[in-house]
N, C-alpha and C. Protein backbone atom coordinates (compact mmCIF):
# COMPACT_ATOMS: atom_id res chain seq x y z
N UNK A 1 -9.59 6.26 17.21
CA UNK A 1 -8.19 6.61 17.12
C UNK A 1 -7.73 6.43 15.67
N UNK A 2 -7.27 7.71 15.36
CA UNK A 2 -6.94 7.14 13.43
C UNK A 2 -5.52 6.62 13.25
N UNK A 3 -5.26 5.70 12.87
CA UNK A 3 -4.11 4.66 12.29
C UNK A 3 -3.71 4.89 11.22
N UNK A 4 -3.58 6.85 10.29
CA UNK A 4 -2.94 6.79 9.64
C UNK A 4 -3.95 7.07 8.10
N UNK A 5 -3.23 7.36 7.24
CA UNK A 5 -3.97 7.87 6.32
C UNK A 5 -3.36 6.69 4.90
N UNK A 6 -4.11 6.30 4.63
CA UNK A 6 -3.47 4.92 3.29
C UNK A 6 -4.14 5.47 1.82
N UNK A 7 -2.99 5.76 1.10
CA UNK A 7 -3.74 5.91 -0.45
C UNK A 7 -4.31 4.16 -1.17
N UNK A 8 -4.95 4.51 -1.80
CA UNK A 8 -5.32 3.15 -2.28
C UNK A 8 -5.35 3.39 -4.27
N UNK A 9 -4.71 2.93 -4.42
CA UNK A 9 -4.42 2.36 -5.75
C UNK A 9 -5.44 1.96 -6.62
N UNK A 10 -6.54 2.07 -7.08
CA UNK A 10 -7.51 1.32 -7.85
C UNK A 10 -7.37 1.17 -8.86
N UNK A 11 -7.37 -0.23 -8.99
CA UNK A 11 -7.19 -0.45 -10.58
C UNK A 11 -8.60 -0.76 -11.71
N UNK A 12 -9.79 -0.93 -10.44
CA UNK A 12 -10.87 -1.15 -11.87
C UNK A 12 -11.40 -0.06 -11.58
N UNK A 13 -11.26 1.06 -11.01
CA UNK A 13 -11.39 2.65 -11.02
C UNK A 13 -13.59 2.46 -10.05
N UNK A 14 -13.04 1.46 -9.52
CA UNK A 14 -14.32 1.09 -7.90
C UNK A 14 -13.65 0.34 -6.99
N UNK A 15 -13.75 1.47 -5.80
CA UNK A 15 -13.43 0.85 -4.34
C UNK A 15 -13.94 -0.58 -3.80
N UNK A 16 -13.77 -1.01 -3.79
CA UNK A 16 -15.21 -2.37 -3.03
C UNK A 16 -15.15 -2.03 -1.82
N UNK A 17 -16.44 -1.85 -1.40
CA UNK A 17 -16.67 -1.03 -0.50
C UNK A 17 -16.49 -1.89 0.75
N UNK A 18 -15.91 -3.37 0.59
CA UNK A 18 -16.09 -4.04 2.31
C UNK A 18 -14.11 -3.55 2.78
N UNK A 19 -13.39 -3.35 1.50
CA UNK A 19 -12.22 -2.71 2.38
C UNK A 19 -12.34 -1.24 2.64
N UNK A 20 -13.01 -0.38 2.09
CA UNK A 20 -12.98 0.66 2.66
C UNK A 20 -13.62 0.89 4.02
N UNK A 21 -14.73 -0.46 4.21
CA UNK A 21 -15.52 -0.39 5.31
C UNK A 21 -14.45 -0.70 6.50
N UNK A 22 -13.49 -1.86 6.24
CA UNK A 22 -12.84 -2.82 7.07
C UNK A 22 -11.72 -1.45 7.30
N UNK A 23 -10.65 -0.67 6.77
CA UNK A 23 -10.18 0.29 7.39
C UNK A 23 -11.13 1.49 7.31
N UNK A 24 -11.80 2.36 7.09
CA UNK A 24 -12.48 2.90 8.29
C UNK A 24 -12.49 1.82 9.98
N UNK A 25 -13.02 1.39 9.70
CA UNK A 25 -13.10 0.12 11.01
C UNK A 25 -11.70 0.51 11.90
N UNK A 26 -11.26 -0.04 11.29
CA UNK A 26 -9.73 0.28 11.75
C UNK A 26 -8.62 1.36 12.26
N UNK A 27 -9.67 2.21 11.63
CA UNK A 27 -9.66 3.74 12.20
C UNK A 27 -8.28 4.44 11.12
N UNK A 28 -8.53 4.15 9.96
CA UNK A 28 -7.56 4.80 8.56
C UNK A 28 -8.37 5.50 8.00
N UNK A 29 -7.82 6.42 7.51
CA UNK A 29 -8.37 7.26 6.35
C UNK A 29 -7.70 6.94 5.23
N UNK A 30 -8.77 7.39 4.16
CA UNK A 30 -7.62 6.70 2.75
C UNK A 30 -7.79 8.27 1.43
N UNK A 31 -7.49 7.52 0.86
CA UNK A 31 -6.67 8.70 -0.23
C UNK A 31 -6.68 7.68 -1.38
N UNK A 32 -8.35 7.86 -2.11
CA UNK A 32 -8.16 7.18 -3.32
C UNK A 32 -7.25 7.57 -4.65
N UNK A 33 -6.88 6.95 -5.43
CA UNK A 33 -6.30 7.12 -6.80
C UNK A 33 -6.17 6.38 -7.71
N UNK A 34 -6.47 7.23 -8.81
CA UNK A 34 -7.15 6.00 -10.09
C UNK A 34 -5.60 5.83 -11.09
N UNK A 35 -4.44 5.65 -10.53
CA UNK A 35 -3.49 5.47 -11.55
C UNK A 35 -2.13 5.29 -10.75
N UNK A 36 -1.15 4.59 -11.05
CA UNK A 36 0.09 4.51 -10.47
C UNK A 36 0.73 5.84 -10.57
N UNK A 37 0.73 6.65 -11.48
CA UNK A 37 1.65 8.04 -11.22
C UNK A 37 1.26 9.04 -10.65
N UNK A 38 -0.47 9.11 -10.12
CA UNK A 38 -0.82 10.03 -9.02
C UNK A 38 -0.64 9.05 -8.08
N UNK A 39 -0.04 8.12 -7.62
CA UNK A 39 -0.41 7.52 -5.96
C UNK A 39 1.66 7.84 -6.21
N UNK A 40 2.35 7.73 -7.12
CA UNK A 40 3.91 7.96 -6.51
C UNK A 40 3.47 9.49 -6.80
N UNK A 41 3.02 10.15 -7.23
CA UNK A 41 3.41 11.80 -7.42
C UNK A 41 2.88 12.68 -5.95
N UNK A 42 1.65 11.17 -5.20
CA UNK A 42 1.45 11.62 -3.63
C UNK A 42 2.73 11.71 -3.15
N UNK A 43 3.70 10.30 -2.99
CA UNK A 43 4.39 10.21 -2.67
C UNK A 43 5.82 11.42 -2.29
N UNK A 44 5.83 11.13 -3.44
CA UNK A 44 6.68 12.40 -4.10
C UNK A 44 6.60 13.78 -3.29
N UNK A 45 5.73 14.31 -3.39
CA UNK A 45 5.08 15.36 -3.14
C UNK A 45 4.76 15.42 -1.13
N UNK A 46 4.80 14.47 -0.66
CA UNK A 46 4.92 14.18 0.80
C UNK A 46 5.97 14.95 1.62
N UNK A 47 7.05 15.45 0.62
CA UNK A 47 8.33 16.09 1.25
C UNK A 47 7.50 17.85 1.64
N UNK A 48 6.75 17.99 0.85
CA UNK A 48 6.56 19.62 0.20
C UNK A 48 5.10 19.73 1.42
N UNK A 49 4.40 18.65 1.32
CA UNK A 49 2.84 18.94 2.48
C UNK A 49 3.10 18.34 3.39
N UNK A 50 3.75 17.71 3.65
CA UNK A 50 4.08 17.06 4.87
C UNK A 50 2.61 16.18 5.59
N UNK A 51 2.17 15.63 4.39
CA UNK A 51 1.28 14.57 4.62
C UNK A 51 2.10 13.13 4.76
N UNK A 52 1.08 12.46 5.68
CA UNK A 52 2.47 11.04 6.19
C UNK A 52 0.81 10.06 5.50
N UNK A 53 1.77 8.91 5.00
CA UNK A 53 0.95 7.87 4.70
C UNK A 53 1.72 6.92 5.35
N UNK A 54 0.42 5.69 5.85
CA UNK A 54 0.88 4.94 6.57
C UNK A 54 1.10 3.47 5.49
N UNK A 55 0.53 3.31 4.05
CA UNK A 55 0.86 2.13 3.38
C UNK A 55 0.48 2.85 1.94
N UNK A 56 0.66 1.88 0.80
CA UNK A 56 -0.18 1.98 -0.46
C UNK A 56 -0.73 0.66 -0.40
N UNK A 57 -1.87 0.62 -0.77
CA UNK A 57 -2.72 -0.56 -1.49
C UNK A 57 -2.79 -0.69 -2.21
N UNK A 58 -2.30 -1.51 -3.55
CA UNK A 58 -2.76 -1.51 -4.88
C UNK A 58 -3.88 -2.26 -4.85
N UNK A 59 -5.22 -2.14 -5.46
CA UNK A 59 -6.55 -3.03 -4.96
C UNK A 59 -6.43 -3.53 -6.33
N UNK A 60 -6.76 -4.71 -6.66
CA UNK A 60 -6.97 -5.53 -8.09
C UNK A 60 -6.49 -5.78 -8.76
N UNK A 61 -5.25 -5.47 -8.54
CA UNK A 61 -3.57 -5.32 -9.55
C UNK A 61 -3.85 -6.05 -10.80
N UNK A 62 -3.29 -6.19 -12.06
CA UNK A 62 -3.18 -6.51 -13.11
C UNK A 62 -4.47 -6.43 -14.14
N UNK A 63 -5.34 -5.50 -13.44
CA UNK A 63 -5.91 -4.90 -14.42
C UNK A 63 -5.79 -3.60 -15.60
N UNK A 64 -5.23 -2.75 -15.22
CA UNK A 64 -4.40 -2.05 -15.83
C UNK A 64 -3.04 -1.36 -15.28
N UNK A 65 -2.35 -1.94 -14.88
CA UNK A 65 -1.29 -1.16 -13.99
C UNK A 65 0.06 -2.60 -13.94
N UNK A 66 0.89 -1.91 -14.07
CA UNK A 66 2.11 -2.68 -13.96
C UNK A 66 2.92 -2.40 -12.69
N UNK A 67 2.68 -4.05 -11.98
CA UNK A 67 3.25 -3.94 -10.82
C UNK A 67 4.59 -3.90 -10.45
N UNK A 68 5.70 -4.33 -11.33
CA UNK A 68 6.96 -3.81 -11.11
C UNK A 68 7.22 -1.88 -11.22
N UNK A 69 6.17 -1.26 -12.13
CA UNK A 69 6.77 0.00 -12.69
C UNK A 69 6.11 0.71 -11.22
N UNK A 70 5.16 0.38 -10.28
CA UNK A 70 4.40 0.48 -9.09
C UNK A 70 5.76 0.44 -8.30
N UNK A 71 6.41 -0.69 -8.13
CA UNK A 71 7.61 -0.62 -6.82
C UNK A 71 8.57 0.20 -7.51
N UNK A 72 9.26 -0.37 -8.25
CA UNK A 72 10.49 0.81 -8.75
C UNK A 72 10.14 2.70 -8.66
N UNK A 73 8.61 2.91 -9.00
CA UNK A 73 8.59 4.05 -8.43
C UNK A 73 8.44 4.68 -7.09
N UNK A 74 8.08 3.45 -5.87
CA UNK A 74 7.92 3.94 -5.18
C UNK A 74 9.32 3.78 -4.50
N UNK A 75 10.48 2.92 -5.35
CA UNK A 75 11.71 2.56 -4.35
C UNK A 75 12.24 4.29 -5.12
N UNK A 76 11.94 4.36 -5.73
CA UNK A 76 12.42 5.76 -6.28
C UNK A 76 12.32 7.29 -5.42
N UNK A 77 11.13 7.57 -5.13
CA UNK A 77 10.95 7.63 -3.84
C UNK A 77 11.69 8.12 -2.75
N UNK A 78 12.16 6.86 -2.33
CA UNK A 78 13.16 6.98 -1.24
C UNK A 78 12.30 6.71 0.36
N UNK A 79 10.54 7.13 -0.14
CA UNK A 79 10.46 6.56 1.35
C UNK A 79 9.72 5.43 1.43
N UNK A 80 10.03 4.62 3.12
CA UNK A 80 9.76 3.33 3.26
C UNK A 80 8.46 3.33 3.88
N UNK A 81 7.67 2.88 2.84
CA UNK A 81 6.38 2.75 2.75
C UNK A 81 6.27 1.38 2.68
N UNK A 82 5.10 0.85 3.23
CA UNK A 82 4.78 -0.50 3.31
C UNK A 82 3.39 -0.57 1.61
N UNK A 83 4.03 -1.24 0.68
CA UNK A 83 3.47 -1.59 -0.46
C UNK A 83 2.52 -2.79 -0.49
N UNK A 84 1.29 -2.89 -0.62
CA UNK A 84 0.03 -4.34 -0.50
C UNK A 84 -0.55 -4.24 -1.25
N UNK A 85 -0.29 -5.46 -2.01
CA UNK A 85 -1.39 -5.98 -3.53
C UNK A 85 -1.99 -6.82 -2.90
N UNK A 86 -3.62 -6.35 -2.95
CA UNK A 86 -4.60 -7.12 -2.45
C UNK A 86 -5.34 -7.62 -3.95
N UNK A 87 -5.42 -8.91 -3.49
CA UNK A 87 -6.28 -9.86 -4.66
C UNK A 87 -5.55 -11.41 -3.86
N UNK A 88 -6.80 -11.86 -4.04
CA UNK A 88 -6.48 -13.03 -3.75
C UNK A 88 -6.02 -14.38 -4.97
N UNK A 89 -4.87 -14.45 -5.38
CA UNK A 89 -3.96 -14.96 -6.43
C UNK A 89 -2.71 -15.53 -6.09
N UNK A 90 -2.87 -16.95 -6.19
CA UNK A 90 -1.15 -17.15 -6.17
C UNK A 90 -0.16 -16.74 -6.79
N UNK A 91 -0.90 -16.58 -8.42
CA UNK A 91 0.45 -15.85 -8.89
C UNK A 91 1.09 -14.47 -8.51
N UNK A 92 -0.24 -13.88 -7.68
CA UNK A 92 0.41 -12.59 -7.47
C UNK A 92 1.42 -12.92 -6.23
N UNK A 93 0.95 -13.66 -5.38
CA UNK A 93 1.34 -14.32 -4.28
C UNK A 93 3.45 -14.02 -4.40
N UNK A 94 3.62 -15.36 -5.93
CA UNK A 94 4.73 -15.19 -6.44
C UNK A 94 5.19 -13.78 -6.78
N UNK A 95 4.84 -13.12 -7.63
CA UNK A 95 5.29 -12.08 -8.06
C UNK A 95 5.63 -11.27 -6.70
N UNK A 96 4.58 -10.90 -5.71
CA UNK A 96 5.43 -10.17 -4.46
C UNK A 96 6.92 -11.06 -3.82
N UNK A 97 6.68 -12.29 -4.09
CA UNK A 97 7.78 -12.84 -3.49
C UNK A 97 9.16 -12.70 -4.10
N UNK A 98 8.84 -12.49 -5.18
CA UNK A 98 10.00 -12.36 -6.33
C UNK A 98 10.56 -10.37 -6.22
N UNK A 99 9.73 -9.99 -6.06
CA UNK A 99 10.08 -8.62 -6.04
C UNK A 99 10.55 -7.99 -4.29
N UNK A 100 10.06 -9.03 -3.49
CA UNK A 100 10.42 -8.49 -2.37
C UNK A 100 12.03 -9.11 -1.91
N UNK A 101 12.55 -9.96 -2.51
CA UNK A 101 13.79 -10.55 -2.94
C UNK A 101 14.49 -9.05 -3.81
N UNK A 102 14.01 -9.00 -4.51
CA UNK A 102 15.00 -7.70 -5.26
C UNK A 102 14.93 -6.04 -4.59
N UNK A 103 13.68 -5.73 -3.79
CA UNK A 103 14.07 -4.74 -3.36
C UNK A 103 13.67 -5.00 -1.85
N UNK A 104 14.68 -4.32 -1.13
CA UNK A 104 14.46 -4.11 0.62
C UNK A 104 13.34 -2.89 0.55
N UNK A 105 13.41 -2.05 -0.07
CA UNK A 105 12.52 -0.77 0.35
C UNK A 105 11.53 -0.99 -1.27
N UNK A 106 10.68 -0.54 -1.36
CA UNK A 106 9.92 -0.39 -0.24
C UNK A 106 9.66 -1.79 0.13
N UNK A 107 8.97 -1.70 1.16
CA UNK A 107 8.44 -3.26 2.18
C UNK A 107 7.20 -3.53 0.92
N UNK A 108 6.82 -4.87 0.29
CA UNK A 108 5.80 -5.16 -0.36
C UNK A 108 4.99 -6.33 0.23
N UNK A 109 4.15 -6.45 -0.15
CA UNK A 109 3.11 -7.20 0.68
C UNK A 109 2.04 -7.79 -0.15
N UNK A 110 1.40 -9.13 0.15
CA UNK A 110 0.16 -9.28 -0.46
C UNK A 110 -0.61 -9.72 0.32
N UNK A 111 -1.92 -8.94 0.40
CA UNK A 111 -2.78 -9.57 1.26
C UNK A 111 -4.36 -9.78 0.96
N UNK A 112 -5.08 -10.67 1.04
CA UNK A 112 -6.16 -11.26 0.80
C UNK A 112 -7.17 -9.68 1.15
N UNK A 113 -8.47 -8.90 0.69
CA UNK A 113 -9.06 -8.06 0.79
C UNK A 113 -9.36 -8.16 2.69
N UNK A 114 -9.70 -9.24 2.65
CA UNK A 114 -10.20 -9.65 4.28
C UNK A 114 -9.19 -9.58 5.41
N UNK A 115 -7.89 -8.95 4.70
CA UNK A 115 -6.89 -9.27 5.93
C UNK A 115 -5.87 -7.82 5.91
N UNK A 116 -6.23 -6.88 5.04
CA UNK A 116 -5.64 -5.90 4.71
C UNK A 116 -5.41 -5.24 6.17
N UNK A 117 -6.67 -5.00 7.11
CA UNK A 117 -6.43 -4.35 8.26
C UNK A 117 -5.60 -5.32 9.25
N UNK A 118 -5.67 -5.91 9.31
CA UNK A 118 -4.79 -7.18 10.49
C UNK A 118 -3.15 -7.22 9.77
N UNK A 119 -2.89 -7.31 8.36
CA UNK A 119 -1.80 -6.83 8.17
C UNK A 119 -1.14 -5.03 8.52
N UNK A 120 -2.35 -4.62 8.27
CA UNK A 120 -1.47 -2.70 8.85
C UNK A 120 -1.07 -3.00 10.10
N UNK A 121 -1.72 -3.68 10.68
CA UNK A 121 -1.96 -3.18 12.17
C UNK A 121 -0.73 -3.97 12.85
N UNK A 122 -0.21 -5.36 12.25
CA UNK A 122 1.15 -5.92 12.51
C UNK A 122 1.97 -5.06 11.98
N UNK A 123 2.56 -4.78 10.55
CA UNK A 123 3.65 -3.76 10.70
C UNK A 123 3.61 -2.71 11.21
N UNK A 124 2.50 -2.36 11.63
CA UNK A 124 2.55 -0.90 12.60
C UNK A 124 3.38 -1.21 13.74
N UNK A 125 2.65 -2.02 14.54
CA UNK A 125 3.44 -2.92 15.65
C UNK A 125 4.91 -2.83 15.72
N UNK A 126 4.92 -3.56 14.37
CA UNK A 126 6.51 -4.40 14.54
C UNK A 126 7.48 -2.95 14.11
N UNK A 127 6.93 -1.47 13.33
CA UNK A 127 7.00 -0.48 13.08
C UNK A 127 7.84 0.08 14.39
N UNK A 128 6.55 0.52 15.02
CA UNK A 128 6.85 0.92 16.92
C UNK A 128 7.75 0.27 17.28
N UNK A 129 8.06 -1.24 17.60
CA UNK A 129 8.87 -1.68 18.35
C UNK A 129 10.28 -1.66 17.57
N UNK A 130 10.50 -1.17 16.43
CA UNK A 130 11.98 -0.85 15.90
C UNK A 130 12.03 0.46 16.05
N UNK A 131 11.11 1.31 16.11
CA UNK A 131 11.26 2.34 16.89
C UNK A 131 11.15 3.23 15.02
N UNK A 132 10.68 2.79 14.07
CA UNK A 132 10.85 3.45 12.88
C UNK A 132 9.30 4.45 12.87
N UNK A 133 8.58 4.80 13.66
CA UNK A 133 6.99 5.28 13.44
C UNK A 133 6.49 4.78 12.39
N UNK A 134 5.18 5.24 11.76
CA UNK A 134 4.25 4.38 10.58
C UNK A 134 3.48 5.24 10.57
């Protein structure tokens, strides 16, 4: 059963292949991209193909990519996409906490590589039961 199609963000321009393994698993398809302004210009462009994504992943964040200029474009946007910086880091830890304080939309997230699918699969949930789809 597919759960949705997730672009993924790469920042050292290589997938690691145990999250691509873990959603396949999960039954996602993904939509790699090697830069923050093709993963918002997907975005963007979602009105015109009427392709639905179910999250972004940024994988490795702060290797080359700036994670505030990442949310502001996707609050830009306009749609509510569930945003996840995977790396396992407290400071990033902070930084989502600090940014999810300043913006309601998009939804941001950080989650450990090993937990990326168990997090989709709760806001999907909690998605359905507000009745918003995902």
């Amino acid at each position: 059963m597919s759960q949705g199609q997730i672009i993924i963000l790469d920042c050292q321009g290589e997938t690691k292949p145990a999250i691509c393994f873990n959603l396949e698993v999960g039954g996602y398809r993904m939509r790699i991209v090697r830069d923050e302004d093709e993963a918002i210009n997907l975005l963007n462009n979602t009105r015109l193909t009427n392709e639905q994504f179910s999250g972004l992943l940024v994988n490795n964040p702060y290797l080359n990519v700036d994670i505030s200029k990442i949310v502001e474009g996707v609050h830009k946007t306009g749609i509510d996409i569930p945003v996840i910086f995977v790396k396992d880091s407290a400071n990033l830890k902070k930084i989502v906490a600090d940014l999810s304080l300043e913006y309601t939309m998009p939804r941001i997230y950080h989650a450990e590589p090993t937990r990326v699918v168990a997090l989709l699969s709760t806001l999907q949930v909690k998605a359905r039961a507000e009745g918003n789809g995902f």
